[in-house]
C-alpha atoms as a PDB file:
ATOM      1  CA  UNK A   1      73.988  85.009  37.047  1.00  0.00           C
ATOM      2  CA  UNK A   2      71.977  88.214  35.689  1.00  0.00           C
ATOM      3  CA  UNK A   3      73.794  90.625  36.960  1.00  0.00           C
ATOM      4  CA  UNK A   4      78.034  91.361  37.367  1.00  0.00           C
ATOM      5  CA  UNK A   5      80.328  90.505  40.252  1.00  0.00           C
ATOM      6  CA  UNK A   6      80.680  93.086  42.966  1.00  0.00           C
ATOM      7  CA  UNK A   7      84.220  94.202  43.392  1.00  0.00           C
ATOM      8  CA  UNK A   8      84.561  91.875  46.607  1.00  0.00           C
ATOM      9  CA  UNK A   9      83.817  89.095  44.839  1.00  0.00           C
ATOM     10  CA  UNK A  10      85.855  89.678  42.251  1.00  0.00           C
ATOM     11  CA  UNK A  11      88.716  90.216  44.436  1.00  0.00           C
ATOM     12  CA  UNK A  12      88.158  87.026  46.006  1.00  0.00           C
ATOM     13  CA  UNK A  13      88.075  85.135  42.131  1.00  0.00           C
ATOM     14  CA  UNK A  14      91.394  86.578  41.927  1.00  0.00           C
ATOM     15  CA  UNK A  15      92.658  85.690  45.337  1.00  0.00           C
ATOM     16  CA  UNK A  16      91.248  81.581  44.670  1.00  0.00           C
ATOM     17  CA  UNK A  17      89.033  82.112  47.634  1.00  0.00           C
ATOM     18  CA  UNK A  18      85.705  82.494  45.307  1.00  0.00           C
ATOM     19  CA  UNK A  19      82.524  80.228  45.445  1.00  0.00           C
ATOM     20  CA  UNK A  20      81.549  78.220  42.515  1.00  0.00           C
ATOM     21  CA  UNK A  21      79.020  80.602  41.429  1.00  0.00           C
ATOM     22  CA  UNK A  22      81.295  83.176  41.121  1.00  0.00           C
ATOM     23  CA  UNK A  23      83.921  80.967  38.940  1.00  0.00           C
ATOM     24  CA  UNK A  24      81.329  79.870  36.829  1.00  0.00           C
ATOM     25  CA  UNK A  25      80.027  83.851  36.220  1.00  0.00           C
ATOM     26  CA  UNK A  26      83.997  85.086  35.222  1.00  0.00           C
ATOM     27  CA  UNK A  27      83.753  81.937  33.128  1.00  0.00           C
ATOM     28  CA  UNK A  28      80.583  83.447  31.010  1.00  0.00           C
ATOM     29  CA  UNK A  29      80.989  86.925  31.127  1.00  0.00           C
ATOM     30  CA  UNK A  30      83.441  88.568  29.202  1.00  0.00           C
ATOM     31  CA  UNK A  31      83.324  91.902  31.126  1.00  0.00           C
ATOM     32  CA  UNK A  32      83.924  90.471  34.738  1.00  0.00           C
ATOM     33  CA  UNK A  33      86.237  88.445  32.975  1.00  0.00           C
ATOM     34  CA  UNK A  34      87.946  91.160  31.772  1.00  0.00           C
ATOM     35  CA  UNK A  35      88.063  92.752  35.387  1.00  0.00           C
ATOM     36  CA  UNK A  36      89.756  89.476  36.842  1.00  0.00           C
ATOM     37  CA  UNK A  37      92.383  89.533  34.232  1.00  0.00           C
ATOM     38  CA  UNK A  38      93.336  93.520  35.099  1.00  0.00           C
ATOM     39  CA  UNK A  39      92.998  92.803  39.166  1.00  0.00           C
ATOM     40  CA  UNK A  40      95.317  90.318  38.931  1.00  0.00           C
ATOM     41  CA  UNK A  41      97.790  92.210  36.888  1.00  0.00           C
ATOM     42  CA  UNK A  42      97.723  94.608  38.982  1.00  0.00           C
ATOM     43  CA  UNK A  43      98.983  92.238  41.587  1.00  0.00           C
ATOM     44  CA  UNK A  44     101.375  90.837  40.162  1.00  0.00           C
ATOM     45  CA  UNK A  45     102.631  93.908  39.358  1.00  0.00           C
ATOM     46  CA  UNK A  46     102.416  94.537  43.165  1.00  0.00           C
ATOM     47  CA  UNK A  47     104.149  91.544  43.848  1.00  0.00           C
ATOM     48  CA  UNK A  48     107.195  91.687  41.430  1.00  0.00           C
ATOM     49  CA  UNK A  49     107.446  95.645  42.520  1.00  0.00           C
ATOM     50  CA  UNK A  50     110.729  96.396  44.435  1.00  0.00           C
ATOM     51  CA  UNK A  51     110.630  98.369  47.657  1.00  0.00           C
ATOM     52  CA  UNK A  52     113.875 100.118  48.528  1.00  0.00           C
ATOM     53  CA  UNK A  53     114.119  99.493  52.485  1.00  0.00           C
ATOM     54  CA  UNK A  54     114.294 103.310  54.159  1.00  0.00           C
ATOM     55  CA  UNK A  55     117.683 104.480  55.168  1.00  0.00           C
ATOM     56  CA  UNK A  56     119.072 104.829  58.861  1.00  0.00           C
ATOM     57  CA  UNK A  57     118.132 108.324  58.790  1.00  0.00           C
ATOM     58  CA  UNK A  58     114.720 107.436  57.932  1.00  0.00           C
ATOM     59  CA  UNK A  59     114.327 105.148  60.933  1.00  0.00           C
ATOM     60  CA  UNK A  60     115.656 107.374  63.227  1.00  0.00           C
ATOM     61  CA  UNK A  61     113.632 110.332  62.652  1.00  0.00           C
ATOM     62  CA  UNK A  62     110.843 107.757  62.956  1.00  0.00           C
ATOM     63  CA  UNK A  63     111.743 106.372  66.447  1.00  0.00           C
ATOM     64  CA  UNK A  64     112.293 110.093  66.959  1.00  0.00           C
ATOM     65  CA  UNK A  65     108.391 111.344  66.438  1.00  0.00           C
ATOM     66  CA  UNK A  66     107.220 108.187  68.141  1.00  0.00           C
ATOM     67  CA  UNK A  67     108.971 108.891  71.137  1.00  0.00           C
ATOM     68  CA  UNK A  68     107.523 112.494  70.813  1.00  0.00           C
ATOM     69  CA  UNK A  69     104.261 111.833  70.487  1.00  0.00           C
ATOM     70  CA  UNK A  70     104.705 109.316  73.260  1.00  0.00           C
ATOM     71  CA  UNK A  71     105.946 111.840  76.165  1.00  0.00           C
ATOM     72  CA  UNK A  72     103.197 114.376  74.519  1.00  0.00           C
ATOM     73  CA  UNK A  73     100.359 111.891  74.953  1.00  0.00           C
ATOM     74  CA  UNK A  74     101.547 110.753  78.171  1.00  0.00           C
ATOM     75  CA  UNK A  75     101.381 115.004  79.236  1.00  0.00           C
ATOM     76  CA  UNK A  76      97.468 115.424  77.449  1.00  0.00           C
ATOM     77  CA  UNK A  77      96.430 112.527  78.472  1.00  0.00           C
ATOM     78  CA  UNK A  78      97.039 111.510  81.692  1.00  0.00           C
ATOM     79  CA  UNK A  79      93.659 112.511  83.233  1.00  0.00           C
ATOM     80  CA  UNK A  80      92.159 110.070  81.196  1.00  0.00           C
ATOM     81  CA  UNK A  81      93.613 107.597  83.830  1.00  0.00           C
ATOM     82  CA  UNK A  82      91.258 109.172  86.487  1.00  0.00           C
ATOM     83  CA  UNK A  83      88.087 108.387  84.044  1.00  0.00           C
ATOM     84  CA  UNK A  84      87.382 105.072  85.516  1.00  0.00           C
ATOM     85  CA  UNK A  85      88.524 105.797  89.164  1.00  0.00           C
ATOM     86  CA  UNK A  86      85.880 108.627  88.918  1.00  0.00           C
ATOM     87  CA  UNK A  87      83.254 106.486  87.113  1.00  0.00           C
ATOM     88  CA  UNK A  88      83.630 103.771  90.122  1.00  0.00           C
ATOM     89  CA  UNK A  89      83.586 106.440  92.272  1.00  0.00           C
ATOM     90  CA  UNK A  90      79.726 107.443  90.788  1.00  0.00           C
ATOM     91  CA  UNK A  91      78.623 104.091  90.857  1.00  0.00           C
ATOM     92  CA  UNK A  92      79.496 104.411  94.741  1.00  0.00           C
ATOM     93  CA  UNK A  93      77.590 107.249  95.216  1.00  0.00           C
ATOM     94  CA  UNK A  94      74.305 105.380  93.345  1.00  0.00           C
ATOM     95  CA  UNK A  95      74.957 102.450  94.766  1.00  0.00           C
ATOM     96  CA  UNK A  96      75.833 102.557  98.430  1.00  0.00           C
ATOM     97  CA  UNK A  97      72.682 104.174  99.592  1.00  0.00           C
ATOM     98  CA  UNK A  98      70.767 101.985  97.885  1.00  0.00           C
ATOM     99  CA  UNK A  99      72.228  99.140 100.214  1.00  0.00           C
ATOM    100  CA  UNK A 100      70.881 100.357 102.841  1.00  0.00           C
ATOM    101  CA  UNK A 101      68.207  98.342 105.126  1.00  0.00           C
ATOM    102  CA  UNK A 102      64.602  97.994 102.674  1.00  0.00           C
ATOM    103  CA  UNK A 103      61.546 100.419 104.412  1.00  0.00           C
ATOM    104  CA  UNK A 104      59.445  97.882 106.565  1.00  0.00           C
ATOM    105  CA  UNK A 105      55.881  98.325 107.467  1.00  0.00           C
ATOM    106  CA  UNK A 106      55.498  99.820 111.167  1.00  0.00           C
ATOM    107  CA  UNK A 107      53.673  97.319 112.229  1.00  0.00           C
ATOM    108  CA  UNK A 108      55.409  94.260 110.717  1.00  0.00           C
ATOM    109  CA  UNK A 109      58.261  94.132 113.003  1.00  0.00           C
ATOM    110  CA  UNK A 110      58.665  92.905 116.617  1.00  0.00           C
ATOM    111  CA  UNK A 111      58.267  95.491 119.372  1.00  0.00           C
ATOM    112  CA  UNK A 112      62.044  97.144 119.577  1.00  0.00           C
ATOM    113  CA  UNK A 113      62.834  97.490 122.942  1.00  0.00           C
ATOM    114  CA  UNK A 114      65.517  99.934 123.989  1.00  0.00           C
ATOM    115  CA  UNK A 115      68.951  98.941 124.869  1.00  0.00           C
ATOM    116  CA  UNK A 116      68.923  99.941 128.762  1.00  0.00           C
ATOM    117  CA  UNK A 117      65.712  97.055 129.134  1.00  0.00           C
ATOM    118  CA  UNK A 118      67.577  94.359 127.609  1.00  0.00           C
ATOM    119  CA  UNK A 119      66.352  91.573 130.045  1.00  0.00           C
ATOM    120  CA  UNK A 120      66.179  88.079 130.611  1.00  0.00           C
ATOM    121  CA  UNK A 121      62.394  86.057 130.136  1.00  0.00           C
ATOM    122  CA  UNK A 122      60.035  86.114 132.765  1.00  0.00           C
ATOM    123  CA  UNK A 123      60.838  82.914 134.374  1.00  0.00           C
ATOM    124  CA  UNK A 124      64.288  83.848 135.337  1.00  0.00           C
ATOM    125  CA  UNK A 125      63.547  87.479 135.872  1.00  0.00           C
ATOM    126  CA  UNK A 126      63.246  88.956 139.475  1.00  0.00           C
ATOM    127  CA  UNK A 127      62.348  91.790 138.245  1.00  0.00           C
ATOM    128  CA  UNK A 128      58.838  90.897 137.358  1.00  0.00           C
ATOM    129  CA  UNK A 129      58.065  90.222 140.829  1.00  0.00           C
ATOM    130  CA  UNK A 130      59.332  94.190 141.415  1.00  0.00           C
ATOM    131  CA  UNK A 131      57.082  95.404 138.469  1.00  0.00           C
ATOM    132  CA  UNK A 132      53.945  93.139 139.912  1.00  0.00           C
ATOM    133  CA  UNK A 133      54.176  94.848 143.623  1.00  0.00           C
ATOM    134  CA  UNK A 134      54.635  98.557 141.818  1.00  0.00           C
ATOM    135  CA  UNK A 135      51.240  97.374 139.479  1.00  0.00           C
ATOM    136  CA  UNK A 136      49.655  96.304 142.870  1.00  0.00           C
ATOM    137  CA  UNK A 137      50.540  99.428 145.021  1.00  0.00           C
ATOM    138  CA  UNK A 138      50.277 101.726 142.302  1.00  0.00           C
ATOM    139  CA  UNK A 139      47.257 102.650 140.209  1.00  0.00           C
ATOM    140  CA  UNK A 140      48.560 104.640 137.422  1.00  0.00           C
ATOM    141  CA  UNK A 141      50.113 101.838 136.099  1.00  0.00           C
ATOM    142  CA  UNK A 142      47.817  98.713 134.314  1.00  0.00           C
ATOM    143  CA  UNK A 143      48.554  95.302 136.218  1.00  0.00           C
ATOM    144  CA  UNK A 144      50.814  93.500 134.033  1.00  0.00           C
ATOM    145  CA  UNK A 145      49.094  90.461 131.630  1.00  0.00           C
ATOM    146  CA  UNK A 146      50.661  86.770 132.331  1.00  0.00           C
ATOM    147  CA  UNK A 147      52.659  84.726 130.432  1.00  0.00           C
ATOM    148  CA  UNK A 148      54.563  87.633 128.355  1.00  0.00           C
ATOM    149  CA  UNK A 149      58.129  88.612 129.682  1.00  0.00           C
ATOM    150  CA  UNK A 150      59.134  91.844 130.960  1.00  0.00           C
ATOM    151  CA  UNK A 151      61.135  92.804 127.891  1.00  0.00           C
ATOM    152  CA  UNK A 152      57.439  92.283 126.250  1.00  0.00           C
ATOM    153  CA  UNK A 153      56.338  94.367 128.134  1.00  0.00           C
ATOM    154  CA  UNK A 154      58.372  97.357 128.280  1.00  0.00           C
ATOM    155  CA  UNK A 155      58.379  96.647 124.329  1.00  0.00           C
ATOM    156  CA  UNK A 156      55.230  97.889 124.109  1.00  0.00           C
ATOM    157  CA  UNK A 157      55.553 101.241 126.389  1.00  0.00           C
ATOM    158  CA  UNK A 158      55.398 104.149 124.510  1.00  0.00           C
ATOM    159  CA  UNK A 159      57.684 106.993 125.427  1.00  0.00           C
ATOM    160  CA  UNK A 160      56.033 108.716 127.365  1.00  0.00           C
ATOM    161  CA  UNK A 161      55.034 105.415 129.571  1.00  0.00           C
ATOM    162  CA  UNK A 162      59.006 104.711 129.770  1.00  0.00           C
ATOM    163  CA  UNK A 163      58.883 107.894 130.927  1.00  0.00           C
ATOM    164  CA  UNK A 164      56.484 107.599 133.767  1.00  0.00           C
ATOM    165  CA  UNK A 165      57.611 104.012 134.741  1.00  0.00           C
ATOM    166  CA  UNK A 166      61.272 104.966 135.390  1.00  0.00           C
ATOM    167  CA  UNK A 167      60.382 107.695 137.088  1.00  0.00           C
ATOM    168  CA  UNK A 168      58.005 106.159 139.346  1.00  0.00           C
ATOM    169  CA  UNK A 169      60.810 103.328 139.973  1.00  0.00           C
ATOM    170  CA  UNK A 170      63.143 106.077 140.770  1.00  0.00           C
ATOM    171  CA  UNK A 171      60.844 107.232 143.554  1.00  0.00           C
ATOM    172  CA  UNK A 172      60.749 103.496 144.919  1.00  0.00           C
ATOM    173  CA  UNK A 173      64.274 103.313 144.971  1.00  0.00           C
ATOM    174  CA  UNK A 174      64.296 106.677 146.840  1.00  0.00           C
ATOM    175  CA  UNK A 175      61.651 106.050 149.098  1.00  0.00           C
ATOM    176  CA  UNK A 176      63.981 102.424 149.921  1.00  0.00           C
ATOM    177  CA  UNK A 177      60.714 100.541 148.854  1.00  0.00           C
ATOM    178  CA  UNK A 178      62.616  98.403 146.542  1.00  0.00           C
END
């Protein structure tokens, strides 16, 4: 190796946790050689080193500040608790109207027809005899085409056609004609 151990590696050479290339480099160089020898001094001197254990008082002034800093966190702090209730609270906001139904084309859905002319097909409906006599007896209103059921029908109506039709059936009713 050209050029000296980094101070990693040579921690690691001390340690016994080195590669073989780094063995091999403490083994030629006399400088990171050197290094080793004073790293691992040092820690044995670490190692043989006697720590006096801290008295009582020591661990009660300890428990002490902990406990402080505890209640005084606890007092700071404590809105940081609302931080994700408010964040899910956004993502609400962004995300419920976005669930609402996609835009379709006008024309790509069936005829809606409004709730008071929910009725039954055709076949089983007497009312399209009804709406055939009032095509037949009165001229405002196109004769109806075959084969399409009164709900069909009254689909396609625009407003103003709803308009006129219930109050021309209205009059019938008045009149007794129906």
């Amino acid at each position: 190796m050209a050029k000296h151990l980094s101070e990693e590696r040579l921690l690691d050479v001390v340690e016994g946790a080195a590669d073989g290339d780094a063995r091999a480099h403490v083994t030629v160089c006399s400088a990171c050689r050197r290094r080793v020898d004073e790293a691992a001094l040092g820690l044995a001197l670490a190692h043989e080193a006697e720590v006096p254990e801290p008295t009582p008082l020591y661990w009660e002034a300890f428990r002490r500040q902990v406990g402080r800093r505890l209640v005084s966190e606890d007092r700071t702090s404590w809105w940081w608790r609302l931080v994700p209730l408010l964040a899910a609270a956004a993502a609400l906001v962004v995300i419920v109207p976005s669930l609402r139904a996609p835009a379709v084309a006008p024309g790509s859905l069936a005829p809606v027809v409004p709730a008071w002319s929910a009725l039954p097909p055709s076949e089983e409906d007497p009312g399209w005899v009804v709406l055939q006599g009032l095509a037949a007896s009165d001229p405002e209103l196109a004769p109806p085409r075959e084969g399409r059921g009164v709900a069909e029908l009254l689909g396609d109506l625009s407003e103003e056609e709803s308009l006129a039709l219930t109050d021309a059936l209205r009059k019938k009713l008045k009149e007794g004609e129906l």
